[in-house]
N, C-alpha and C. Protein backbone atom coordinates (compact mmCIF):
# COMPACT_ATOMS: atom_id res chain seq x y z
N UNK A 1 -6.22 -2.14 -10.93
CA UNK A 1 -5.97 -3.02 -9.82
C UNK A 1 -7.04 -4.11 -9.73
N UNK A 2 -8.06 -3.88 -9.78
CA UNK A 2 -9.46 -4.86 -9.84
C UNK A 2 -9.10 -6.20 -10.90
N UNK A 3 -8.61 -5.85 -12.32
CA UNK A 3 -8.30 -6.49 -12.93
C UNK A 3 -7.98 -7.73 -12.75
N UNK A 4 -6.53 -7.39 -11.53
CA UNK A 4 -5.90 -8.52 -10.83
C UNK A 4 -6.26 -9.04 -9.76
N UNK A 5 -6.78 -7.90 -9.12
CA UNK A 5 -7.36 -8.05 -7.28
C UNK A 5 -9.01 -7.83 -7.50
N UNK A 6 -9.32 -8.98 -6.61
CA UNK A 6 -10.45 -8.70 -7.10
C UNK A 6 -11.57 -8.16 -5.75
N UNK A 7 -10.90 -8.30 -4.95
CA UNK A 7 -10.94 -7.29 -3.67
C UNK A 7 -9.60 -6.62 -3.08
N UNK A 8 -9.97 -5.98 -2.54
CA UNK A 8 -9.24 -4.54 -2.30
C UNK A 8 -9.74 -3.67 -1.22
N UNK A 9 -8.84 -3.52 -0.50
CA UNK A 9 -9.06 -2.94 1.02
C UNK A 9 -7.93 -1.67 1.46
N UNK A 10 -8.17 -0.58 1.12
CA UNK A 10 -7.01 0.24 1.47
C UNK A 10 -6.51 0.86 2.79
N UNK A 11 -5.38 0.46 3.08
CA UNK A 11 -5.01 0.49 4.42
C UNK A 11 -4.27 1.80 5.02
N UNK A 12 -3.54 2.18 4.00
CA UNK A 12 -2.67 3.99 4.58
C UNK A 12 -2.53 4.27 3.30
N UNK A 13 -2.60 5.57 3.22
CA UNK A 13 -1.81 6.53 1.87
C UNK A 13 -1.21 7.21 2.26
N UNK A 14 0.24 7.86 1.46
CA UNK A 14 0.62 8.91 2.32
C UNK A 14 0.96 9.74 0.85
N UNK A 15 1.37 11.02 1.03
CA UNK A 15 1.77 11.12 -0.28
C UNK A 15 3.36 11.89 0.06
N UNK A 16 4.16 11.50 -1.03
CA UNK A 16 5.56 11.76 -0.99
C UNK A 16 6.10 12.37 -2.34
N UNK A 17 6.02 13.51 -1.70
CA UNK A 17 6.72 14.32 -3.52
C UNK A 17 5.56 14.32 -4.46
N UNK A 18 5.82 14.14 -5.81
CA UNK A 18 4.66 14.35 -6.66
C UNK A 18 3.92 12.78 -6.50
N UNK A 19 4.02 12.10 -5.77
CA UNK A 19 3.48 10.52 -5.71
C UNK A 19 2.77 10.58 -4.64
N UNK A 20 1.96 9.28 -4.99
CA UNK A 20 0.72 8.61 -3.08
C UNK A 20 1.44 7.41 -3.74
N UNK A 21 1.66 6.85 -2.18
CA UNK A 21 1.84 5.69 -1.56
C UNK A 21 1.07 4.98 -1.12
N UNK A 22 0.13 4.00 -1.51
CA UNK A 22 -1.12 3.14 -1.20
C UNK A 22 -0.88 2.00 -0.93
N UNK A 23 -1.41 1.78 0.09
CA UNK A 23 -1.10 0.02 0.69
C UNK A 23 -2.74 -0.38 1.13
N UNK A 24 -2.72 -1.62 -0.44
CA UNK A 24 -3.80 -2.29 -0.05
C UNK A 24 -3.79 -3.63 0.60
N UNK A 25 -4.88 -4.31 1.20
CA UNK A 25 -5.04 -5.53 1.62
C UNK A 25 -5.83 -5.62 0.19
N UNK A 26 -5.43 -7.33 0.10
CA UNK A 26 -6.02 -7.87 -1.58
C UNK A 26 -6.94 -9.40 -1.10
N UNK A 27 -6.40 -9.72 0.09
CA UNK A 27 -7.30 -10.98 0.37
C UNK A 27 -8.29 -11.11 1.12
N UNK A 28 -9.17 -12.21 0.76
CA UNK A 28 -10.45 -11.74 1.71
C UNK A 28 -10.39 -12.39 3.03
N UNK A 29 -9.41 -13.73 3.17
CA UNK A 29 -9.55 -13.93 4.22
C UNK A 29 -8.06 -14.27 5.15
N UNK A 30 -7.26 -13.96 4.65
CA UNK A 30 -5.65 -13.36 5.24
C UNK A 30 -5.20 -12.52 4.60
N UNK A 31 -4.78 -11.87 5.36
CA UNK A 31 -3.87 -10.19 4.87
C UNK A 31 -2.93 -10.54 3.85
N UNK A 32 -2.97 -9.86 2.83
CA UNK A 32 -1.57 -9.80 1.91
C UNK A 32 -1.82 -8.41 1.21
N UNK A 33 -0.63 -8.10 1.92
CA UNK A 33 -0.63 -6.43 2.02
C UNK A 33 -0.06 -5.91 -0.50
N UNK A 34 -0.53 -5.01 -0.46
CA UNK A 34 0.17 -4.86 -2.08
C UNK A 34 0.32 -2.95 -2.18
N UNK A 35 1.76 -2.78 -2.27
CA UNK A 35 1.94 -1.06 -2.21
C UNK A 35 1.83 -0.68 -3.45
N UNK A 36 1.36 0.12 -3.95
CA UNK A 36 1.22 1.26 -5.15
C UNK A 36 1.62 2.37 -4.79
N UNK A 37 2.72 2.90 -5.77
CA UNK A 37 2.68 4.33 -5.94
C UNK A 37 2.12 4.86 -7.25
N UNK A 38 1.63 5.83 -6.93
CA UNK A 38 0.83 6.35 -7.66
C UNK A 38 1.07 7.85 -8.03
N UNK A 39 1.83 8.64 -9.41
CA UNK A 39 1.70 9.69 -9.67
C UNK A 39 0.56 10.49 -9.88
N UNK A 40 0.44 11.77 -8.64
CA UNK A 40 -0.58 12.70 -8.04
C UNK A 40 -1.02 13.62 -9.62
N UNK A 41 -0.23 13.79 -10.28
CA UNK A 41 -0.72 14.25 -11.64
C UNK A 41 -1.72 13.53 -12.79
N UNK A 42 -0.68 12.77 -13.11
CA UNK A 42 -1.59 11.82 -13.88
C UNK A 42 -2.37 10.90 -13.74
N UNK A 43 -2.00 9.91 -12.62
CA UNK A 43 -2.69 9.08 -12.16
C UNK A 43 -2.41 7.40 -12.21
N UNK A 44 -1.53 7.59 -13.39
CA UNK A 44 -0.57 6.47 -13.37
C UNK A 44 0.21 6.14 -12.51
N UNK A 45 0.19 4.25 -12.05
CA UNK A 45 1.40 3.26 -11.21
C UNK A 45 2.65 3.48 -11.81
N UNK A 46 3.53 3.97 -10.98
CA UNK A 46 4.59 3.79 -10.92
C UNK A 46 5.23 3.15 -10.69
N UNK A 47 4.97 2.75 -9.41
CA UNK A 47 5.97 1.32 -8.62
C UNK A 47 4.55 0.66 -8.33
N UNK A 48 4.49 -0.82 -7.98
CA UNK A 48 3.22 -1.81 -7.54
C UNK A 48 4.82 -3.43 -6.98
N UNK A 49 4.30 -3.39 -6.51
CA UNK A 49 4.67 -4.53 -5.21
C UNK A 49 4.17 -5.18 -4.35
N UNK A 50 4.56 -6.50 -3.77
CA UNK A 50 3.58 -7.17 -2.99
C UNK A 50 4.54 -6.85 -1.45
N UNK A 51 4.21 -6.46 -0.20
CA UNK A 51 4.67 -6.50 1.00
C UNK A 51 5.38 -7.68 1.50
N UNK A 52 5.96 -8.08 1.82
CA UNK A 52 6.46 -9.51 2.92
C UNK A 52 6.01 -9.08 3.97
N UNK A 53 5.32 -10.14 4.65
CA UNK A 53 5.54 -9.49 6.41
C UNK A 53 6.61 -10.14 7.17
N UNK A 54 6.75 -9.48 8.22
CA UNK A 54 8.05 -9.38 8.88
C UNK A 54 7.90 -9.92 10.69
């Protein structure tokens, strides 16, 4: 994630089934929310997405 983001602020995890659900903030000075799921085994992204807000 650093790679791309070069800050990173994590806002909720939850975990669902064999996955966590991570929602970071990526900007430093307006919110732009980015969800990861993340398989609890290995450790590998599964899904990565940017939020819309609403």
């Amino acid at each position: 994630m650093r790679k791309y983001y070069p800050f990173l602020r994590p806002l909720s995890a939850k975990k669902e089934d064999q996955a966590w659900l991570v929602v970071f903030d990526v900007s430093v000075f307006l919110e732009k929310k980015v969800e990861v799921k993340i398989d609890s085994e290995s450790g590998s992204i599964i899904e990565f997405g940017e939020l819309t807000q609403s």
